[in-house]
Each structure stands twice: as structure tokens, then as C-alpha cells.
Protein backbone atom coordinates (compact mmCIF):
# COMPACT_ATOMS: atom_id res chain seq x y z
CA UNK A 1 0.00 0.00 0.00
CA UNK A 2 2.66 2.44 0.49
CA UNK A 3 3.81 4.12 -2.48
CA UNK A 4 7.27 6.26 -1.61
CA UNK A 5 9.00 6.49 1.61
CA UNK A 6 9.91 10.15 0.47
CA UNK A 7 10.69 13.27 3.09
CA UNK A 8 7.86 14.88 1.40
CA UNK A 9 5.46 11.93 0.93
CA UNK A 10 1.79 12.63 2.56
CA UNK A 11 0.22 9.96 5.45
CA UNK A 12 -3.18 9.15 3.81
CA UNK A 13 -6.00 7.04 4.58
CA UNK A 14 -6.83 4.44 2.09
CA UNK A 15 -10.34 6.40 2.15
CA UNK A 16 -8.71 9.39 1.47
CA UNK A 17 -6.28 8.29 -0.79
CA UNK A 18 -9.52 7.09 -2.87
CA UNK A 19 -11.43 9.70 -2.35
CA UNK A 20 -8.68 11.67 -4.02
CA UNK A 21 -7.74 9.49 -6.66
CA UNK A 22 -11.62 9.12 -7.58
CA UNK A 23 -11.56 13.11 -8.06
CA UNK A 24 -8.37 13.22 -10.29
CA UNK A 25 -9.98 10.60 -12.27
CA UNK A 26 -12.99 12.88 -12.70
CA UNK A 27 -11.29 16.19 -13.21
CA UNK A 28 -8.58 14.70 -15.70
CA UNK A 29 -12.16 12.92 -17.58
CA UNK A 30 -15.74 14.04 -17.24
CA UNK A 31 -14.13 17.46 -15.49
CA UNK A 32 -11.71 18.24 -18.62
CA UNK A 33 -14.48 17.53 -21.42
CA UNK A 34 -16.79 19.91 -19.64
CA UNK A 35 -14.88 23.00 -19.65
CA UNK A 36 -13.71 22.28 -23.23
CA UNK A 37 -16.97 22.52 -24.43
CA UNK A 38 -17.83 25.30 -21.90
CA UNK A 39 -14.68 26.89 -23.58
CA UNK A 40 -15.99 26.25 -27.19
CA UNK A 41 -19.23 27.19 -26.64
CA UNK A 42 -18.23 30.48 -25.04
CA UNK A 43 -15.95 31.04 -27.95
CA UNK A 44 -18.72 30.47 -30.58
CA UNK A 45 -20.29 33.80 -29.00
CA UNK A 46 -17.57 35.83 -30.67
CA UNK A 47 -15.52 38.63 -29.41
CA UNK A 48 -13.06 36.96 -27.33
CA UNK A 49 -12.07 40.17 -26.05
CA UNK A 50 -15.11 41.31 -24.08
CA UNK A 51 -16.35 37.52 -23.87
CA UNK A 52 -17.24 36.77 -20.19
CA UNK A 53 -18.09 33.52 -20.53
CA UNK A 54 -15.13 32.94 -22.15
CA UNK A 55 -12.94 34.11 -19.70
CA UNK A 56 -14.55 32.47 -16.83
CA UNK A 57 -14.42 29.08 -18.66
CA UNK A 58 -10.80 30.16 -19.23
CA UNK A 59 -10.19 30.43 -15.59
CA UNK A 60 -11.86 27.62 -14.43
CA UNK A 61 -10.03 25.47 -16.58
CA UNK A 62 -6.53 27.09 -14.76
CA UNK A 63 -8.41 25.92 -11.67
CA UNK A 64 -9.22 22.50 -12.66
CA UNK A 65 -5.42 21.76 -14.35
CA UNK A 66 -3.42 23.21 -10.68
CA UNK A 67 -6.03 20.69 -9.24
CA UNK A 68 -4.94 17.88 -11.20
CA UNK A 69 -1.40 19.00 -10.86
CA UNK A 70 -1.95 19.23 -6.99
CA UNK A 71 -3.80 15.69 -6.55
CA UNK A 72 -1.32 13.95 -9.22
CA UNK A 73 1.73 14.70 -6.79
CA UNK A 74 0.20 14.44 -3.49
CA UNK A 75 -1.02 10.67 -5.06
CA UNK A 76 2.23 10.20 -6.60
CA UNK A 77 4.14 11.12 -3.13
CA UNK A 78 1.59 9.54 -0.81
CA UNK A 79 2.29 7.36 2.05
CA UNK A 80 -1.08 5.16 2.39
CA UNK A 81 -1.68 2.82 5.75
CA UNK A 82 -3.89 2.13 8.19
CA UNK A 83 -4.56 4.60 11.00
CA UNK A 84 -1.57 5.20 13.29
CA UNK A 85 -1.83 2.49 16.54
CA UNK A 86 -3.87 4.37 19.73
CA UNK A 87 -1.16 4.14 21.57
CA UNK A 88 -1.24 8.11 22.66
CA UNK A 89 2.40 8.88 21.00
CA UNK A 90 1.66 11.89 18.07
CA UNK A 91 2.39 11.38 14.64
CA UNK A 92 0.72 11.89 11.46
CA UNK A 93 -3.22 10.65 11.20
CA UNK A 94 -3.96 11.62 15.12
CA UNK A 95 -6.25 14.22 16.47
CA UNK A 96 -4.41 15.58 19.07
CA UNK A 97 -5.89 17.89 21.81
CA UNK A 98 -2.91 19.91 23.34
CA UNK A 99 -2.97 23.37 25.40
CA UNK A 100 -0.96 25.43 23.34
CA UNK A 101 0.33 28.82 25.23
CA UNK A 102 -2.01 28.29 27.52
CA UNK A 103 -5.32 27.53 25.05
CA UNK A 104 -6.47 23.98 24.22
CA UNK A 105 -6.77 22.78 21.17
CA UNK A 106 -7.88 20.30 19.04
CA UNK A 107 -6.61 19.40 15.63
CA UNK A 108 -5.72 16.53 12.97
CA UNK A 109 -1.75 16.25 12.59
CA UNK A 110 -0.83 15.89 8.74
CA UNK A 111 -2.70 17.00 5.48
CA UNK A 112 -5.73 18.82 4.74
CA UNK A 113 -6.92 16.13 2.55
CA UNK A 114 -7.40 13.59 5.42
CA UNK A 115 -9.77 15.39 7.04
CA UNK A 116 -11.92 15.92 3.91
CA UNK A 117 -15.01 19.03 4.55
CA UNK A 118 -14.72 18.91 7.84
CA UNK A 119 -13.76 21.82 9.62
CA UNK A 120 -11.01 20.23 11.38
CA UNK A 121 -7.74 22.61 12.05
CA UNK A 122 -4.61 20.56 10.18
CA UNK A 123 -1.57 21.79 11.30
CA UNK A 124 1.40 19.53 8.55
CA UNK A 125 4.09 17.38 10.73
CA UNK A 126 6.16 19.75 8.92
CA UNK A 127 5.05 23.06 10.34
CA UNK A 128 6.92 24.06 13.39
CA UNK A 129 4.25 23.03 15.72
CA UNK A 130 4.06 19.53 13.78
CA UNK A 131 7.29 18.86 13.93
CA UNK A 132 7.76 19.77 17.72
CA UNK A 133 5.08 17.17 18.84
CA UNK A 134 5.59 14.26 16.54
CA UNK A 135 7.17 11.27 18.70
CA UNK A 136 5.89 13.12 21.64
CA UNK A 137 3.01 11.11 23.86
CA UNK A 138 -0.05 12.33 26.00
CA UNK A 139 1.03 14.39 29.23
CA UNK A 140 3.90 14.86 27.80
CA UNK A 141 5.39 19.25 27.90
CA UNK A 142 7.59 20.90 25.12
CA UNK A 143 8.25 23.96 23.68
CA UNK A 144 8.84 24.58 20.09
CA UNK A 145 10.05 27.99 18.10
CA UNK A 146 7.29 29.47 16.29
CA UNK A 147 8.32 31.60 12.94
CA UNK A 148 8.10 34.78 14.81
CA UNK A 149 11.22 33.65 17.33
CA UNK A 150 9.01 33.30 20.49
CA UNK A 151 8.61 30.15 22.61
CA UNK A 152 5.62 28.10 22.84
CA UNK A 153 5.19 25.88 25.61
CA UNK A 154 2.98 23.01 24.02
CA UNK A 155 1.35 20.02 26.45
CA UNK A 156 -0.21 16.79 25.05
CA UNK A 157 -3.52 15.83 26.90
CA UNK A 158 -4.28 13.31 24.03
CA UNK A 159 -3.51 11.86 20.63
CA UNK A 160 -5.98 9.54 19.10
CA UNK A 161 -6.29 7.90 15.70
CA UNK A 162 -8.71 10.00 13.61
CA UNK A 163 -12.06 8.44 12.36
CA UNK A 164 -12.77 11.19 10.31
């Protein structure tokens, strides 16, 4: 199931790895077609110039390709396995509650495409704060530097596999 062991590979569900690879297949099918003919209708209207449509289908068709481009390396890169073990210790694929500075918080550790719609803070193992508590377990009290130079004293109350 794994696909690269790469520094910059992604921890996915297999959900979310199929969730994913069922929109690429759409966008780089059913979704390309579509704005073709959206294009080539809009261009049948005439002045390209002062052609709304035309320039909106033009657009959304920039959208669609960084999509594709975004999805086929995040795919390409991704690392795709079971939920992390419940076993408290951080690392990619847990929600982990932590008081942060003094606040507590709740988020999912790793990408933005594991937790889907939801409205779910993701902070990346990568980011500062990521990369501070990974390895860490629950009760456990850190600091990490945050890009502004200041210390942030970070506790774990609890990491859990997330269900999304």
C-alpha cells in the first residue's frame, strides 16, 4: 500500500487516498471535457475580447489543471496505511488535543486532505508546531520555536487515531 517512503510523501487514509484518486480521475475525464466545451461554446459567441463567458471558462479550466497538478503529486508522493496504533504517541493521522500557550486545542496532525469538509484545524508534521510534537506522547510538555522567534510551551492531553 505504500507508495514512496519520500521526506515529502503525505500519510493518507486508504479512504482518502480514494477519495482523491476518484476526483483526479474525474477532473482529468468528465471534469476536462466539460470546460472544453464550456470553452468552445463560449468562444462560438464571438468577441473573445469582451467575452465573459469565455474568460470564466478560461479560468476555471486554470483551476481544474493546478487541481490535477496538486492531486497527481500528493497521489504520486503519498504514504497510504492504516490509521496510526492508539497508543497516545503523536504522529501523522492523530487528532491531538494539546494546550498550546495556555489555550487547548484540538486538531488533525498531517494533510488537509485527510480530514476531507470537515472543519477540522490541520496543522502539517512539517510546520513548526508539527514537527515539535511528533514522537511526543499524552502528558507529555515541550516547547517549540514558532516563525516569529518566540517560545511556545505546548502540552499533550491526548492523541488519538482520527475516524474522520
Amino acid at each position: 500500500m505504500s507508495t514512496t517512503n519520500s521526506a515529502t510523501a503525505a500519510w493518507l487514509t486508504q479512504e482518502a487516498f480514494d477519495r482523491l484518486k476518484a476526483e483526479l480521475d474525474h477532473l482529468s475525464g468528465a471534469g476536462r471535457a466539460d470546460i472544453v466545451q464550456k470553452i468552445e461554446a463560449a468562444r462560438q459567441e464571438g468577441d473573445l475580447k469582451e467575452n465573459g463567458g469565455y474568460h470564466a471558462a478560461k479560468e476555471e479550466q486554470g483551476k481544474i489543471e493546478a487541481r490535477i497538478r496538486q492531486l497527481t503529486e500528493l497521489l504520486r508522493d503519498a504514504h497510504v496505511g492504516e490509521a496510526p496504533a492508539d497508543d497516545g504517541i503523536v504522529e501523522p493521522g492523530m487528532l491531538v488535543v494539546a494546550k498550546i500557550a495556555g489555550d487547548e486545542e484540538r486538531f488533525l496532525l498531517g494533510s488537509r486532505e485527510i480530514a476531507g469538509d470537515s472543519d477540522l484545524d490541520v496543522f502539517s508534521e512539517k510546520s513548526p508546531l508539527g514537527s515539535a510534537i511528533v514522537g511526543h506522547k499524552e502528558g507529555d510538555k515541550l516547547s517549540y520555536t514558532a516563525p516569529n522567534g518566540k517560545d511556545i510551551a505546548v502540552e499533550i492531553i491526548s492523541a488519538k487515531p482520527y475516524a474522520g
